[in-house]
PDB file of N, CA and C in Angstrom:
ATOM      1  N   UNK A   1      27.152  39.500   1.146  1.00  0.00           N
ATOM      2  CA  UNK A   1      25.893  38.826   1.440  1.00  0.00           C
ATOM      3  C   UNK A   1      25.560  37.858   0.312  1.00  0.00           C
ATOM      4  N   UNK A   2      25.232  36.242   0.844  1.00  0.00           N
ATOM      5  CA  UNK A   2      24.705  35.873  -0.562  1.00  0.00           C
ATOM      6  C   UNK A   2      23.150  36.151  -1.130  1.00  0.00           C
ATOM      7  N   UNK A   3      23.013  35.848  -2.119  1.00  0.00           N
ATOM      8  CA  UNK A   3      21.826  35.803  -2.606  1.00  0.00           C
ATOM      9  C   UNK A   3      21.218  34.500  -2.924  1.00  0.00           C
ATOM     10  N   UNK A   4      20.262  33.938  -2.539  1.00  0.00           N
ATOM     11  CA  UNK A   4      19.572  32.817  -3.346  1.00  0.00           C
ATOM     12  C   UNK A   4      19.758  32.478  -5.067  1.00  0.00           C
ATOM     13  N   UNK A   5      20.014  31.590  -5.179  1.00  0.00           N
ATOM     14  CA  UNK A   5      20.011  31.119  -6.582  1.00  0.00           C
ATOM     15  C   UNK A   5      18.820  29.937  -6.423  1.00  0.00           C
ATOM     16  N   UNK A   6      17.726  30.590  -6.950  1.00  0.00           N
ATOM     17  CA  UNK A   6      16.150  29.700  -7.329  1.00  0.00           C
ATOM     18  C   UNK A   6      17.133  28.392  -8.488  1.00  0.00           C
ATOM     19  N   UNK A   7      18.032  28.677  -9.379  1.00  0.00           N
ATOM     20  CA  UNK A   7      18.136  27.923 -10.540  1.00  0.00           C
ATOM     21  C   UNK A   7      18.833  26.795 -10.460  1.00  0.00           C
ATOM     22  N   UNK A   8      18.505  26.158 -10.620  1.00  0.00           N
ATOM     23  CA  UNK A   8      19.780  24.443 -10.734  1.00  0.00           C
ATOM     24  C   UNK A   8      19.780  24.106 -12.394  1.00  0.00           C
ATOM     25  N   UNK A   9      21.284  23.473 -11.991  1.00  0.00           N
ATOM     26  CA  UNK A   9      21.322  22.907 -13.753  1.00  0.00           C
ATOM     27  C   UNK A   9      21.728  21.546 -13.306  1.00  0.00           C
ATOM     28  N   UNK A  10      21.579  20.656 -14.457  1.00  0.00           N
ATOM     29  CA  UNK A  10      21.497  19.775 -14.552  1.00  0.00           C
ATOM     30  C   UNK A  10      22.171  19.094 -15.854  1.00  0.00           C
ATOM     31  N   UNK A  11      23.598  18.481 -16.016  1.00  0.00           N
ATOM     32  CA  UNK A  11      24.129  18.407 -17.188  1.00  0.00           C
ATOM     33  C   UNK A  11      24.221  16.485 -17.606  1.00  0.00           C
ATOM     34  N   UNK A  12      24.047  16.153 -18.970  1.00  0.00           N
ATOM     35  CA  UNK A  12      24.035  15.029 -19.100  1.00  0.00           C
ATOM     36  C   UNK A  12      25.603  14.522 -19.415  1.00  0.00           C
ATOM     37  N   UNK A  13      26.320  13.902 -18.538  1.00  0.00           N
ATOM     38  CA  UNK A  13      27.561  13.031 -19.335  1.00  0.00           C
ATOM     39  C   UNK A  13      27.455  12.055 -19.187  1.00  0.00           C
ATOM     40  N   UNK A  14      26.463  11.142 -19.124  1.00  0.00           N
ATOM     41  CA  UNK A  14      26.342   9.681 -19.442  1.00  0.00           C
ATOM     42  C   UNK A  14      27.033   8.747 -20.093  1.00  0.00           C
ATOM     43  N   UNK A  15      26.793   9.654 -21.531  1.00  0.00           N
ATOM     44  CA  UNK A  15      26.960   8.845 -23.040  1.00  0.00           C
ATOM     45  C   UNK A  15      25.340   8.267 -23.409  1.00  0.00           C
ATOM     46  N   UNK A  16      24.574   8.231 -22.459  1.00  0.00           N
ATOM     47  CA  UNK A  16      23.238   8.182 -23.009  1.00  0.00           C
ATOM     48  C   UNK A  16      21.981   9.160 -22.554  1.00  0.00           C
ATOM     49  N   UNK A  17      21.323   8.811 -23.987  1.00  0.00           N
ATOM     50  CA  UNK A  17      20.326   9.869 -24.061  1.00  0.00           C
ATOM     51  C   UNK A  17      19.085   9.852 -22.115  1.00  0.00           C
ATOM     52  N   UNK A  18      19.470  10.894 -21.794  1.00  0.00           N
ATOM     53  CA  UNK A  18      18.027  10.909 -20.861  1.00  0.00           C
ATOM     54  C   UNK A  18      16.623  11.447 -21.256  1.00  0.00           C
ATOM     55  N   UNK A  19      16.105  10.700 -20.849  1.00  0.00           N
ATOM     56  CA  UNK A  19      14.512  11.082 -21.244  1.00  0.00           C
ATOM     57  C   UNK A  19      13.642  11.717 -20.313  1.00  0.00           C
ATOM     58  N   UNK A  20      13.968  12.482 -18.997  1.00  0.00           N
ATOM     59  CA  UNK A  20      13.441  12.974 -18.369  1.00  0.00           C
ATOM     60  C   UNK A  20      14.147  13.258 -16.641  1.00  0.00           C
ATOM     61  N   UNK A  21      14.234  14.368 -16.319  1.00  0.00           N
ATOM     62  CA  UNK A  21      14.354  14.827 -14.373  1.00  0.00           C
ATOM     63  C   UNK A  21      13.198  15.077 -14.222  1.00  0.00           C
ATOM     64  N   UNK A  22      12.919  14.704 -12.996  1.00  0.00           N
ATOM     65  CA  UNK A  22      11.558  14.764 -12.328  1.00  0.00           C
ATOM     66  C   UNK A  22      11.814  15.471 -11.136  1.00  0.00           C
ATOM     67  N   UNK A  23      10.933  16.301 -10.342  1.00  0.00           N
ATOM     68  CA  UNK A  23      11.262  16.685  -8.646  1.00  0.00           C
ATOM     69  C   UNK A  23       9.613  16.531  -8.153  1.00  0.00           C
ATOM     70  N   UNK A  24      10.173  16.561  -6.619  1.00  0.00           N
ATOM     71  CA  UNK A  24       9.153  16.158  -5.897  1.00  0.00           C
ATOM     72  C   UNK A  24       9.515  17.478  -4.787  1.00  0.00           C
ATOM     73  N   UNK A  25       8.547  17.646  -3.903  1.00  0.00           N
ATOM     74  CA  UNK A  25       8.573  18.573  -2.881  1.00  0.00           C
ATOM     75  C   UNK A  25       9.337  17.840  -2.044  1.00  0.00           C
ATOM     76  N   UNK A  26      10.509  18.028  -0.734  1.00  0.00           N
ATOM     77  CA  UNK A  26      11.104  17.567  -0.020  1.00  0.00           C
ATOM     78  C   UNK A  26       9.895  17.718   1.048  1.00  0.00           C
ATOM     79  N   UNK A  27      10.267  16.129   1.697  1.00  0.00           N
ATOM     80  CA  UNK A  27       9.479  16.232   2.991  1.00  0.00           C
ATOM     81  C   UNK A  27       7.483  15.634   2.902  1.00  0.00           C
ATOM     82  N   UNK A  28       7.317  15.664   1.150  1.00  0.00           N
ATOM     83  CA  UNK A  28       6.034  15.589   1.004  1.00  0.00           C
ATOM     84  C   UNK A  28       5.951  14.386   0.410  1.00  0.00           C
ATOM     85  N   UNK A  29       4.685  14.124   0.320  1.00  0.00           N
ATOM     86  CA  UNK A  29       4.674  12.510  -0.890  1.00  0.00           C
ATOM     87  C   UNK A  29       3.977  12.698  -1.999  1.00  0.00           C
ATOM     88  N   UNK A  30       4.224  14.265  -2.236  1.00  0.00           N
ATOM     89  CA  UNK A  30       3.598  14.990  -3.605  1.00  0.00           C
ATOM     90  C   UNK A  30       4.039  13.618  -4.702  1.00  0.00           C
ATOM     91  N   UNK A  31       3.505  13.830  -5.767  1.00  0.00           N
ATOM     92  CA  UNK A  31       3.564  13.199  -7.087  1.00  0.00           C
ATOM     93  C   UNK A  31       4.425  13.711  -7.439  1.00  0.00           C
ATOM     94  N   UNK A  32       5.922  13.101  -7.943  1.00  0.00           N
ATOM     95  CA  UNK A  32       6.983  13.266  -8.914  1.00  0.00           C
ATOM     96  C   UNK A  32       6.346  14.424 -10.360  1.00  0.00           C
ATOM     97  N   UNK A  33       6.950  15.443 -10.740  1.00  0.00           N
ATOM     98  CA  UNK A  33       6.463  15.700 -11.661  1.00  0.00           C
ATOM     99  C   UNK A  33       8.136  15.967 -12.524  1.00  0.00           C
ATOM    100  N   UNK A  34       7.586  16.347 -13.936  1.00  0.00           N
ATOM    101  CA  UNK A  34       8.688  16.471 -15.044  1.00  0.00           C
ATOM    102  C   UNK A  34       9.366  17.663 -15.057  1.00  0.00           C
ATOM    103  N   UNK A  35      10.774  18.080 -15.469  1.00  0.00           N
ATOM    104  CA  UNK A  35      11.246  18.934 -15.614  1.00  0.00           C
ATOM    105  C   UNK A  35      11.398  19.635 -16.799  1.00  0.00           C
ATOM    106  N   UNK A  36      10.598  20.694 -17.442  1.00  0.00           N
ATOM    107  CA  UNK A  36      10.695  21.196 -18.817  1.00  0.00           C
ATOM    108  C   UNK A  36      11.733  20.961 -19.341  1.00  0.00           C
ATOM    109  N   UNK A  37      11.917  20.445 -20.767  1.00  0.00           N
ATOM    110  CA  UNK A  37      13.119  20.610 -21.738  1.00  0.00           C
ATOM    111  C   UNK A  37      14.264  19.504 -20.895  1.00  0.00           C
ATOM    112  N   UNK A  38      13.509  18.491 -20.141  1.00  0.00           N
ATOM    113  CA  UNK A  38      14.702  17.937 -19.581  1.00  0.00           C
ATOM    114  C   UNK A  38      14.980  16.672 -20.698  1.00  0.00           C
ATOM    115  N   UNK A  39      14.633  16.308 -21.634  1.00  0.00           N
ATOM    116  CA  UNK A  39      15.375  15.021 -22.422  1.00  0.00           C
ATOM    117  C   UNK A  39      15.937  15.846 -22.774  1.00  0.00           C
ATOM    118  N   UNK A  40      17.559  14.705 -22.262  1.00  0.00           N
ATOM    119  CA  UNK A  40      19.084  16.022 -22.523  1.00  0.00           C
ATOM    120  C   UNK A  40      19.751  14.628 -23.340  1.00  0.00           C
ATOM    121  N   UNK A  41      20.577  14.953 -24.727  1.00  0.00           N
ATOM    122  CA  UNK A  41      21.317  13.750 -25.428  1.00  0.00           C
ATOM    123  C   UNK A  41      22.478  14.120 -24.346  1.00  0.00           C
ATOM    124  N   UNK A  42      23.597  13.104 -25.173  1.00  0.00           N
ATOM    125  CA  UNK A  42      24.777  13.251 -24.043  1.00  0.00           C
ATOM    126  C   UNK A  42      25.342  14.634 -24.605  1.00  0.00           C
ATOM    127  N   UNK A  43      25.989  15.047 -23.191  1.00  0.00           N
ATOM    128  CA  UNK A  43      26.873  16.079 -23.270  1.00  0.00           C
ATOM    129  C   UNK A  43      25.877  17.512 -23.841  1.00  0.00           C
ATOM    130  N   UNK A  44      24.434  17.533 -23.227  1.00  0.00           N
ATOM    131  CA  UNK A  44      23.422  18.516 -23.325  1.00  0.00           C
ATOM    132  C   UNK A  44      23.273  19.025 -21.624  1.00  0.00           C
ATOM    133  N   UNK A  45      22.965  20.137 -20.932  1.00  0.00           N
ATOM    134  CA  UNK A  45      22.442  20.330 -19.601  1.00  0.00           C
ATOM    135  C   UNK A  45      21.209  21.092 -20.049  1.00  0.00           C
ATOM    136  N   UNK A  46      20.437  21.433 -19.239  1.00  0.00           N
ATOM    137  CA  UNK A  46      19.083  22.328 -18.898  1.00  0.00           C
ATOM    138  C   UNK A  46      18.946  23.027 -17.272  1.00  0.00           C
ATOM    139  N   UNK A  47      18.955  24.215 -17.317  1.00  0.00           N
ATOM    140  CA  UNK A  47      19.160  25.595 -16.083  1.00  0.00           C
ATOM    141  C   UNK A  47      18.082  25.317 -15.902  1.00  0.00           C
ATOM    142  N   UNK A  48      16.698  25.498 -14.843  1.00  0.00           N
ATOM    143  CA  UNK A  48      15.643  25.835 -14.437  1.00  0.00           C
ATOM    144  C   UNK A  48      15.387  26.368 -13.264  1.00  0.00           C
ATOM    145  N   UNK A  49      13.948  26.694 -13.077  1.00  0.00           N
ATOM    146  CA  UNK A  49      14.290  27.624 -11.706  1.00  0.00           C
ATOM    147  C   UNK A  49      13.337  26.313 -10.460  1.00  0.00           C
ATOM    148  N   UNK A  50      14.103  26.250  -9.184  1.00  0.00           N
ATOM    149  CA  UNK A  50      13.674  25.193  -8.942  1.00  0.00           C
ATOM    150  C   UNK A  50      12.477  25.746  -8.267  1.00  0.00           C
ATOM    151  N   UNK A  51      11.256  24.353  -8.561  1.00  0.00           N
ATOM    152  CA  UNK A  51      10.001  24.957  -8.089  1.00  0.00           C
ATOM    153  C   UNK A  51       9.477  24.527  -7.030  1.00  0.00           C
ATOM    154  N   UNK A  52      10.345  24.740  -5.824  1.00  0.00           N
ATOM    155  CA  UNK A  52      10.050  25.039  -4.438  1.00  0.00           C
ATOM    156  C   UNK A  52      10.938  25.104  -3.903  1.00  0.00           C
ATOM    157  N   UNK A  53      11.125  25.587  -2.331  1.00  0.00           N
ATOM    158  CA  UNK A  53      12.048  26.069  -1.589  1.00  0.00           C
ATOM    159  C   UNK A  53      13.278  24.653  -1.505  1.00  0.00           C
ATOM    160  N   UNK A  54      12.585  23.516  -1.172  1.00  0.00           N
ATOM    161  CA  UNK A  54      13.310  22.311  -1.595  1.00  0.00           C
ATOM    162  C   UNK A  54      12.659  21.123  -2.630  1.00  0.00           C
ATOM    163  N   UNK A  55      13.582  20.231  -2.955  1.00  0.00           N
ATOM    164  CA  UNK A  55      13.014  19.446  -3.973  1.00  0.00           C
ATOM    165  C   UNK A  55      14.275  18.361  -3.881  1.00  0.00           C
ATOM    166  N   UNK A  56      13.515  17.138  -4.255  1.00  0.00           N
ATOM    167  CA  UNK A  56      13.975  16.057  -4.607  1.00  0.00           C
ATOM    168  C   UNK A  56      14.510  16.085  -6.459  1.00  0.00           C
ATOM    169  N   UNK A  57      15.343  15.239  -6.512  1.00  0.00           N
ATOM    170  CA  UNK A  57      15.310  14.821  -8.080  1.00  0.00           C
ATOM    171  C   UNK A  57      15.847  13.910  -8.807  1.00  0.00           C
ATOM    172  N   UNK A  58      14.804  12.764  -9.487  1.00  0.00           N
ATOM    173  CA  UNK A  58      15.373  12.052 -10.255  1.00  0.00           C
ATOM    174  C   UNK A  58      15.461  12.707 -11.841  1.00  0.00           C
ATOM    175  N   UNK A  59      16.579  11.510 -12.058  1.00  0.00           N
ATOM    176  CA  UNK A  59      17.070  11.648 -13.652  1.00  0.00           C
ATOM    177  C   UNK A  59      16.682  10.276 -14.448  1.00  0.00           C
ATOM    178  N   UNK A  60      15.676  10.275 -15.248  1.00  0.00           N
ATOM    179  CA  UNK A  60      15.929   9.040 -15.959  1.00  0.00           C
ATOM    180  C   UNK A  60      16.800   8.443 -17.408  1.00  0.00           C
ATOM    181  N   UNK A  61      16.994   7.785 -17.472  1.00  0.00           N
ATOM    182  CA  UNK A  61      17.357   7.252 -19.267  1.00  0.00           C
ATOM    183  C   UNK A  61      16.398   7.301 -20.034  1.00  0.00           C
ATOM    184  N   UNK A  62      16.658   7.505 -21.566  1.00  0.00           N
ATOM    185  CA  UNK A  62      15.350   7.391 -22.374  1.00  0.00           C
ATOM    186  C   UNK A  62      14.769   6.156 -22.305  1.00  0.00           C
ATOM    187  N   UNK A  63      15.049   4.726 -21.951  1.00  0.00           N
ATOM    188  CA  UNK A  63      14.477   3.662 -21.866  1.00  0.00           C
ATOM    189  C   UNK A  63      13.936   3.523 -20.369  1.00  0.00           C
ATOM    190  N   UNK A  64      14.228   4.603 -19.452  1.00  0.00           N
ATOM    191  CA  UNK A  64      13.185   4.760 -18.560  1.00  0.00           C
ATOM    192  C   UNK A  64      13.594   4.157 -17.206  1.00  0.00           C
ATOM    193  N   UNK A  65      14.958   3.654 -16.996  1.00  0.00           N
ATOM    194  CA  UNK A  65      15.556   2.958 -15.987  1.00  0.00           C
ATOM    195  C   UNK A  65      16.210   4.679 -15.120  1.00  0.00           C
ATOM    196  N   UNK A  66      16.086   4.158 -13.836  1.00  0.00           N
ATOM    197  CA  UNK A  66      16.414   5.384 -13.136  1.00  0.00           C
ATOM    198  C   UNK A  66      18.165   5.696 -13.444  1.00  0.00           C
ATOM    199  N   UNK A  67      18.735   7.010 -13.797  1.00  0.00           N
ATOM    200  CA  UNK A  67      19.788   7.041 -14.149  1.00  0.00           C
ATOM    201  C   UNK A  67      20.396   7.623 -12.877  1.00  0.00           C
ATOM    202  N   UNK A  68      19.837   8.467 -11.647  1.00  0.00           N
ATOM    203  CA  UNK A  68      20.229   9.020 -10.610  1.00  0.00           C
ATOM    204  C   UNK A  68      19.445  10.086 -10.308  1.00  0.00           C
ATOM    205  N   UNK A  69      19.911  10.681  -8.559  1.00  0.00           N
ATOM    206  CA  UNK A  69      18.836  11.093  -7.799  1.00  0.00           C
ATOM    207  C   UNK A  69      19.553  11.897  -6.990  1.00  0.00           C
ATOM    208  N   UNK A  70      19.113  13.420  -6.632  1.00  0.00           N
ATOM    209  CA  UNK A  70      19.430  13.897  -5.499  1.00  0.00           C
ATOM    210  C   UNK A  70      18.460  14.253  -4.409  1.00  0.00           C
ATOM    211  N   UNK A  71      18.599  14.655  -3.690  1.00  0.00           N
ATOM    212  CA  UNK A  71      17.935  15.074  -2.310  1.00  0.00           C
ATOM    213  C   UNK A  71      18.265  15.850  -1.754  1.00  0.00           C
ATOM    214  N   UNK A  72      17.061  16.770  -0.952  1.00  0.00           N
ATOM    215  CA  UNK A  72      17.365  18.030  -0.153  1.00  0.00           C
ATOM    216  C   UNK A  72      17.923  19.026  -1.391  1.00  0.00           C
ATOM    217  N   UNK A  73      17.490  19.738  -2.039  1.00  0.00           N
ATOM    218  CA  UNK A  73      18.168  20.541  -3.018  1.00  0.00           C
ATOM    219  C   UNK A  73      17.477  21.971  -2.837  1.00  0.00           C
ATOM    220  N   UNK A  74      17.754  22.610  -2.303  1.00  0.00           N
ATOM    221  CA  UNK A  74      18.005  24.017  -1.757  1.00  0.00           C
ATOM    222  C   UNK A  74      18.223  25.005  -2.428  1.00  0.00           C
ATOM    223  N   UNK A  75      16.803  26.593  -2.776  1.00  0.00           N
ATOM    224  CA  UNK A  75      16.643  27.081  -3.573  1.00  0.00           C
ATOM    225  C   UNK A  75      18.763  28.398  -3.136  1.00  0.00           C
ATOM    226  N   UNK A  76      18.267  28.297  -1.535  1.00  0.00           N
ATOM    227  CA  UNK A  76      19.165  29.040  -1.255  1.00  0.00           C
ATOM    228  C   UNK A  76      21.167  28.170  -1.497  1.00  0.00           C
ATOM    229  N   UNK A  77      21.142  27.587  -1.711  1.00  0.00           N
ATOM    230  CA  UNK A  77      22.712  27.154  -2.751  1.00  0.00           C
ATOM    231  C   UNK A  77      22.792  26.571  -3.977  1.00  0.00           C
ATOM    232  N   UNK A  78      23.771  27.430  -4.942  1.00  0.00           N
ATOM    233  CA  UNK A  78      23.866  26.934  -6.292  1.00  0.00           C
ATOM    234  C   UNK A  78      23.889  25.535  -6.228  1.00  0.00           C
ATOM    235  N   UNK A  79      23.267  24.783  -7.479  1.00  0.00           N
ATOM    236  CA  UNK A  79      23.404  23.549  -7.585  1.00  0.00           C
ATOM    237  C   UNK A  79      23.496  23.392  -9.084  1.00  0.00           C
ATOM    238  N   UNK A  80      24.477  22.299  -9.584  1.00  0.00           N
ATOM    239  CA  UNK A  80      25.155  21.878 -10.875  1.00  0.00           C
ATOM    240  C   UNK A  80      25.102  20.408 -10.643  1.00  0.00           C
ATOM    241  N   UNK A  81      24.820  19.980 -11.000  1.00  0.00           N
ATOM    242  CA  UNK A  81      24.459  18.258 -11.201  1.00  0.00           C
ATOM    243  C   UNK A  81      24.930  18.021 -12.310  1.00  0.00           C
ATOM    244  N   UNK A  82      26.197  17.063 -12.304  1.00  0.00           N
ATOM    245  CA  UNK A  82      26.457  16.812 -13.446  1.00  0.00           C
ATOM    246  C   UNK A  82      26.450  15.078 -13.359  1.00  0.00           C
ATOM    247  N   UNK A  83      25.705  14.031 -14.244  1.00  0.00           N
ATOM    248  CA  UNK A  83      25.403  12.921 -14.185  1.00  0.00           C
ATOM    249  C   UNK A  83      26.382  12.219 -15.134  1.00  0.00           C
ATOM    250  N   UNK A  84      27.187  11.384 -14.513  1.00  0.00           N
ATOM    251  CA  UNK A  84      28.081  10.376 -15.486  1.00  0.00           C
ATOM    252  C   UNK A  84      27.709   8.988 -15.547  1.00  0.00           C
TER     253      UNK A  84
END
C-alpha cells in the first residue's frame, strides 16, 4: 500500500544563487506565498511539507527573474525537483 508523502524537495543546480520558491493553492487565485528556508546557493536543496493537498510552484533567482515552475504537485506522490 502506498502512503502519502506530504514532503517535496526542491534542489538548486543552477550555478546560481535562488532567492526564493513560492506555492500557490492549485485551482485557486490564492496569493503566491514563500517557501521557508528556500534561498538555496547552488548545489543546496530544502525538504518541506507541502501545504496543501495540491500546489503550484515557482522558483526564483536571487535577482528575482523567474528561474522555473511546476504544477499540479500532489501531496499523495513523492516529488524531487531538481532545477538546472
Amino acid at each position: 500500500m502506498h502512503v502519502a508523502s506530504p514532503e517535496a524537495t526542491v534542489s538548486n543546480n543552477t550555478g546560481k544563487a535562488l532567492g526564493s520558491v513560492h506555492y500557490q493553492r492549485c485551482g485557486g487565485a490564492d496569493s503566491w506565498s514563500p517557501v521557508p528556508r528556500s534561498a538555496l546557493v547552488p548545489g543546496a536543496s530544502v525538504t518541506f511539507t507541502l501545504p496543501e493537498a495540491c500546489v503550484n510552484l515557482n522558483a526564483y533567482y536571487a535577482d528575482g527573474k523567474l528561474a522555473g515552475q511546476q504544477r499540479g504537485i500532489k501531496r499523495e506522490f513523492p516529488f524531487n525537483w531538481v532545477l538546472y
